[in-house]
C-alpha atoms as a PDB file:
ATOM      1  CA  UNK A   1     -10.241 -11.879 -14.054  1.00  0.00           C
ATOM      2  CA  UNK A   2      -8.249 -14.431 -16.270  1.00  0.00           C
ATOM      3  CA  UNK A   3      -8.091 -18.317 -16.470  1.00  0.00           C
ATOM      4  CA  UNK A   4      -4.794 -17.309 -16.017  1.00  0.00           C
ATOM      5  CA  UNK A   5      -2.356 -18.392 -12.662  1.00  0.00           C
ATOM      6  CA  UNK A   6      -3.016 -15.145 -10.957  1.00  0.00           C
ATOM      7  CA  UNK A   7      -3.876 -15.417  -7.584  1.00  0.00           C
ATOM      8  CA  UNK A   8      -6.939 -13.710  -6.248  1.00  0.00           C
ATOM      9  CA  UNK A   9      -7.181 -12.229  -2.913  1.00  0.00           C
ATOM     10  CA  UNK A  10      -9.623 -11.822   0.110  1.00  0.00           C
ATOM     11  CA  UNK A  11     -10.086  -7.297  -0.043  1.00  0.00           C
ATOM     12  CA  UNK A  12      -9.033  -6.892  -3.304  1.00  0.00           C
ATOM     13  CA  UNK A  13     -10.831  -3.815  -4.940  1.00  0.00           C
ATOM     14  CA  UNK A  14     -11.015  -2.920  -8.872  1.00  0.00           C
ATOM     15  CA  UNK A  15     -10.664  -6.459 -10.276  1.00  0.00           C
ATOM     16  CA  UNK A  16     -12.671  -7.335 -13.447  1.00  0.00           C
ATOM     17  CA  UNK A  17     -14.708 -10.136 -13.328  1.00  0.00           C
ATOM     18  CA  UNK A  18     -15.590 -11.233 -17.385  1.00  0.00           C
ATOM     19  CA  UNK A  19     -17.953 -13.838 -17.725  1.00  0.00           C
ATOM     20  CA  UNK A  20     -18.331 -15.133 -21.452  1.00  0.00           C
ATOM     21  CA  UNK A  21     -21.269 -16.314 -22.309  1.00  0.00           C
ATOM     22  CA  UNK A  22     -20.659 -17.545 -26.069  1.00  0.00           C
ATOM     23  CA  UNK A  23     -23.904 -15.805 -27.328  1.00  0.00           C
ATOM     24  CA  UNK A  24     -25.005 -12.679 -28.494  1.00  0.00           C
ATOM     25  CA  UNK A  25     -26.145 -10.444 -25.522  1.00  0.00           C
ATOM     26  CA  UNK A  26     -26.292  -7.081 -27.184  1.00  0.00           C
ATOM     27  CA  UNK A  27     -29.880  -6.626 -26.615  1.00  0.00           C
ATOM     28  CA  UNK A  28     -29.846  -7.835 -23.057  1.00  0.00           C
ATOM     29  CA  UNK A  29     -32.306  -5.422 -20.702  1.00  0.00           C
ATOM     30  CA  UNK A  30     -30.470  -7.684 -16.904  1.00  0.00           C
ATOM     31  CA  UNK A  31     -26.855  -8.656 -16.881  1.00  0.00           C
ATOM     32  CA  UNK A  32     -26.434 -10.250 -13.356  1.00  0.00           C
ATOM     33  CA  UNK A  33     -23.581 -12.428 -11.875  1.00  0.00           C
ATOM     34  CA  UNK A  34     -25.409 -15.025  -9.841  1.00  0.00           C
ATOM     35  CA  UNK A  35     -22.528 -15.639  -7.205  1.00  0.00           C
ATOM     36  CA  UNK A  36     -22.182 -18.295  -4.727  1.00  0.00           C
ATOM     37  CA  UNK A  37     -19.831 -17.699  -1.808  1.00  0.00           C
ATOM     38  CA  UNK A  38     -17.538 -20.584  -0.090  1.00  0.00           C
ATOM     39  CA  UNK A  39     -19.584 -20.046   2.908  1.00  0.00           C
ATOM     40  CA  UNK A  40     -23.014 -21.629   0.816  1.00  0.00           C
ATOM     41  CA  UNK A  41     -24.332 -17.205   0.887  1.00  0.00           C
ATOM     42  CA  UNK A  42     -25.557 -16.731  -2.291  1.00  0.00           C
ATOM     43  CA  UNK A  43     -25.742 -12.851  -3.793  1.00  0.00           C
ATOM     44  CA  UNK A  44     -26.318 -11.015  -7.292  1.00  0.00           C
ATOM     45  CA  UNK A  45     -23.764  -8.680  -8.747  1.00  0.00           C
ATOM     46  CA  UNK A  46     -25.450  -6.096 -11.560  1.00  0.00           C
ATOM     47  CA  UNK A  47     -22.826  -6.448 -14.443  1.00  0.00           C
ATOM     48  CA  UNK A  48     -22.595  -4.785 -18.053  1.00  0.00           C
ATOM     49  CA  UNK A  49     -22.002  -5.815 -21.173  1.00  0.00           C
ATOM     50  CA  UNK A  50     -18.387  -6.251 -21.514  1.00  0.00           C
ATOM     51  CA  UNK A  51     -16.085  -5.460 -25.060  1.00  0.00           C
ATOM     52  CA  UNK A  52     -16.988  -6.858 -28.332  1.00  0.00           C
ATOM     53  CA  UNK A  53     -15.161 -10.072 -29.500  1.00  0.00           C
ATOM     54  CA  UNK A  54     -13.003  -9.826 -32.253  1.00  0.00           C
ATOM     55  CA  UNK A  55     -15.830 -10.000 -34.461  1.00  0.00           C
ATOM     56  CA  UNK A  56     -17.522  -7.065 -32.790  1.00  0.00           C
ATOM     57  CA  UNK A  57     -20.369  -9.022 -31.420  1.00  0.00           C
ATOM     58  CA  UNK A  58     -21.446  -8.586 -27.429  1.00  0.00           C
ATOM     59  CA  UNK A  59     -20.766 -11.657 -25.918  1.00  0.00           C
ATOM     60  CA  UNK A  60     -19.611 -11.132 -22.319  1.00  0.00           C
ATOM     61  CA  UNK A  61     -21.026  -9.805 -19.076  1.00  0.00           C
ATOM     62  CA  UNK A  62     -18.374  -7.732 -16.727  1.00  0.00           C
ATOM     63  CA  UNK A  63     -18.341  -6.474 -13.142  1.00  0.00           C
ATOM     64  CA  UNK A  64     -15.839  -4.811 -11.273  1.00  0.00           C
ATOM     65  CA  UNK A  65     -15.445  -6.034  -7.832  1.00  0.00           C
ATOM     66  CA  UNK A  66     -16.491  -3.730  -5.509  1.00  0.00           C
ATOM     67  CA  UNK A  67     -15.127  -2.541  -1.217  1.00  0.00           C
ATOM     68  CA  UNK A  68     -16.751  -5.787   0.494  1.00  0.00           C
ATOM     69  CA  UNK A  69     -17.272  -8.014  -2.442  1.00  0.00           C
ATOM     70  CA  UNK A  70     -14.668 -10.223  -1.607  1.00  0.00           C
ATOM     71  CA  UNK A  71     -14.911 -11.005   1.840  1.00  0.00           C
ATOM     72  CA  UNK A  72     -14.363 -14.798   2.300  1.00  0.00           C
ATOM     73  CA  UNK A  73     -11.163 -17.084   1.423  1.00  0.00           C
ATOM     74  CA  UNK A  74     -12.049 -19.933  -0.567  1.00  0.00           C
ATOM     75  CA  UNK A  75     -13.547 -21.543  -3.841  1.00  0.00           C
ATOM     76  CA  UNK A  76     -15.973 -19.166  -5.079  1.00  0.00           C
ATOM     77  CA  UNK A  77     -18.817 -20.214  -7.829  1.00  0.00           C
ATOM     78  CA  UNK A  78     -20.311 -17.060 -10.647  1.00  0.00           C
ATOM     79  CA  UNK A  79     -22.753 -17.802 -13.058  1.00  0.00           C
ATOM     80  CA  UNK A  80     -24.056 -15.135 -15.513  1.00  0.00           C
ATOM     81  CA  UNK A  81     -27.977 -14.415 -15.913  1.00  0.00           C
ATOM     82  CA  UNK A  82     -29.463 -12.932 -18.990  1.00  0.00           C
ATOM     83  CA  UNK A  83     -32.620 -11.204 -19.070  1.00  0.00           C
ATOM     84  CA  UNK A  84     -33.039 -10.487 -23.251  1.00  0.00           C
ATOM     85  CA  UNK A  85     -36.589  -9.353 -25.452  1.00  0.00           C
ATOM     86  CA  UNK A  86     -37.961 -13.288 -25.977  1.00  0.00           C
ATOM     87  CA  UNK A  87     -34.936 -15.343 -23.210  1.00  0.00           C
ATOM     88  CA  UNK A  88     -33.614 -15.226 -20.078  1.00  0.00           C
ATOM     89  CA  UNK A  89     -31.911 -17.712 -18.628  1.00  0.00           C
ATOM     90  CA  UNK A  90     -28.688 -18.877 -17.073  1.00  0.00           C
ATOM     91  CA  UNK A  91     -25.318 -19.479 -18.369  1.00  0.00           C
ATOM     92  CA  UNK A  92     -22.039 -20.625 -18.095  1.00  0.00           C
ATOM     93  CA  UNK A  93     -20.268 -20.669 -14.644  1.00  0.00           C
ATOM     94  CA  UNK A  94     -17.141 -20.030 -13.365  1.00  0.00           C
ATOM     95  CA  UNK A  95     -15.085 -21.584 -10.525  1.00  0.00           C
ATOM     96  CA  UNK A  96     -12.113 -19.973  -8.609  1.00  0.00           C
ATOM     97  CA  UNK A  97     -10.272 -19.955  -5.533  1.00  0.00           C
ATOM     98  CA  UNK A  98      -9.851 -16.426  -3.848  1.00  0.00           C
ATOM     99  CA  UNK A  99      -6.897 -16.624  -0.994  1.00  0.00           C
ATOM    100  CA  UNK A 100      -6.320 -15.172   2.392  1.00  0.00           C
ATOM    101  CA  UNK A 101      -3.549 -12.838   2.950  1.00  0.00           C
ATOM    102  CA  UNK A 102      -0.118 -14.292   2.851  1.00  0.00           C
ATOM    103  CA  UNK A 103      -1.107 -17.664   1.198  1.00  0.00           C
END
């Protein structure tokens, strides 16, 4: 998933979700998405550390959206939880609308 203008849809299987976090995460032990639904539900998503940056440092959690993930039309809310040796904590989140069928 981009900042890009793609449109997201209710279903869809396979997409990447990439959630930088601007720090090194490399020895991160959790990588979760914390991920609030439209409808106010509120579930965790176990994610992985995604590529280097162009520096080769770790700085990005991924997860690839799973059958049932995506289940409600609407603005959806992600934020990324690190669990590392001395921190954990939460950081940045992401907004985006995901669309019914046809819209």
């Amino acid at each position: 998933m981009s900042t890009s203008s793609a449109k997201y849809y209710v279903g869809a299987v396979g997409t990447e979700i990439v959630v930088d976090t601007e720090e090194d995460i490399s020895t991160a032990t959790v990588l979760k998405l914390l991920v609030k639904k439209p409808c106010g539900a509120e579930v965790e998503w176990v994610g992985e550390l995604g590529p280097p940056n162009t520096v080769g440092v770790y700085t990005t959690i991924k997860y690839v959206v799973a059958t049932g993930d995506w289940d409600t039309a609407g603005w959806w809310t992600v934020q990324a939880y690190v669990a590392m040796p001395g921190w954990s904590g939460l950081g940045a989140t992401v907004k985006f609308k995901l669309y019914a069928a046809y819209q």
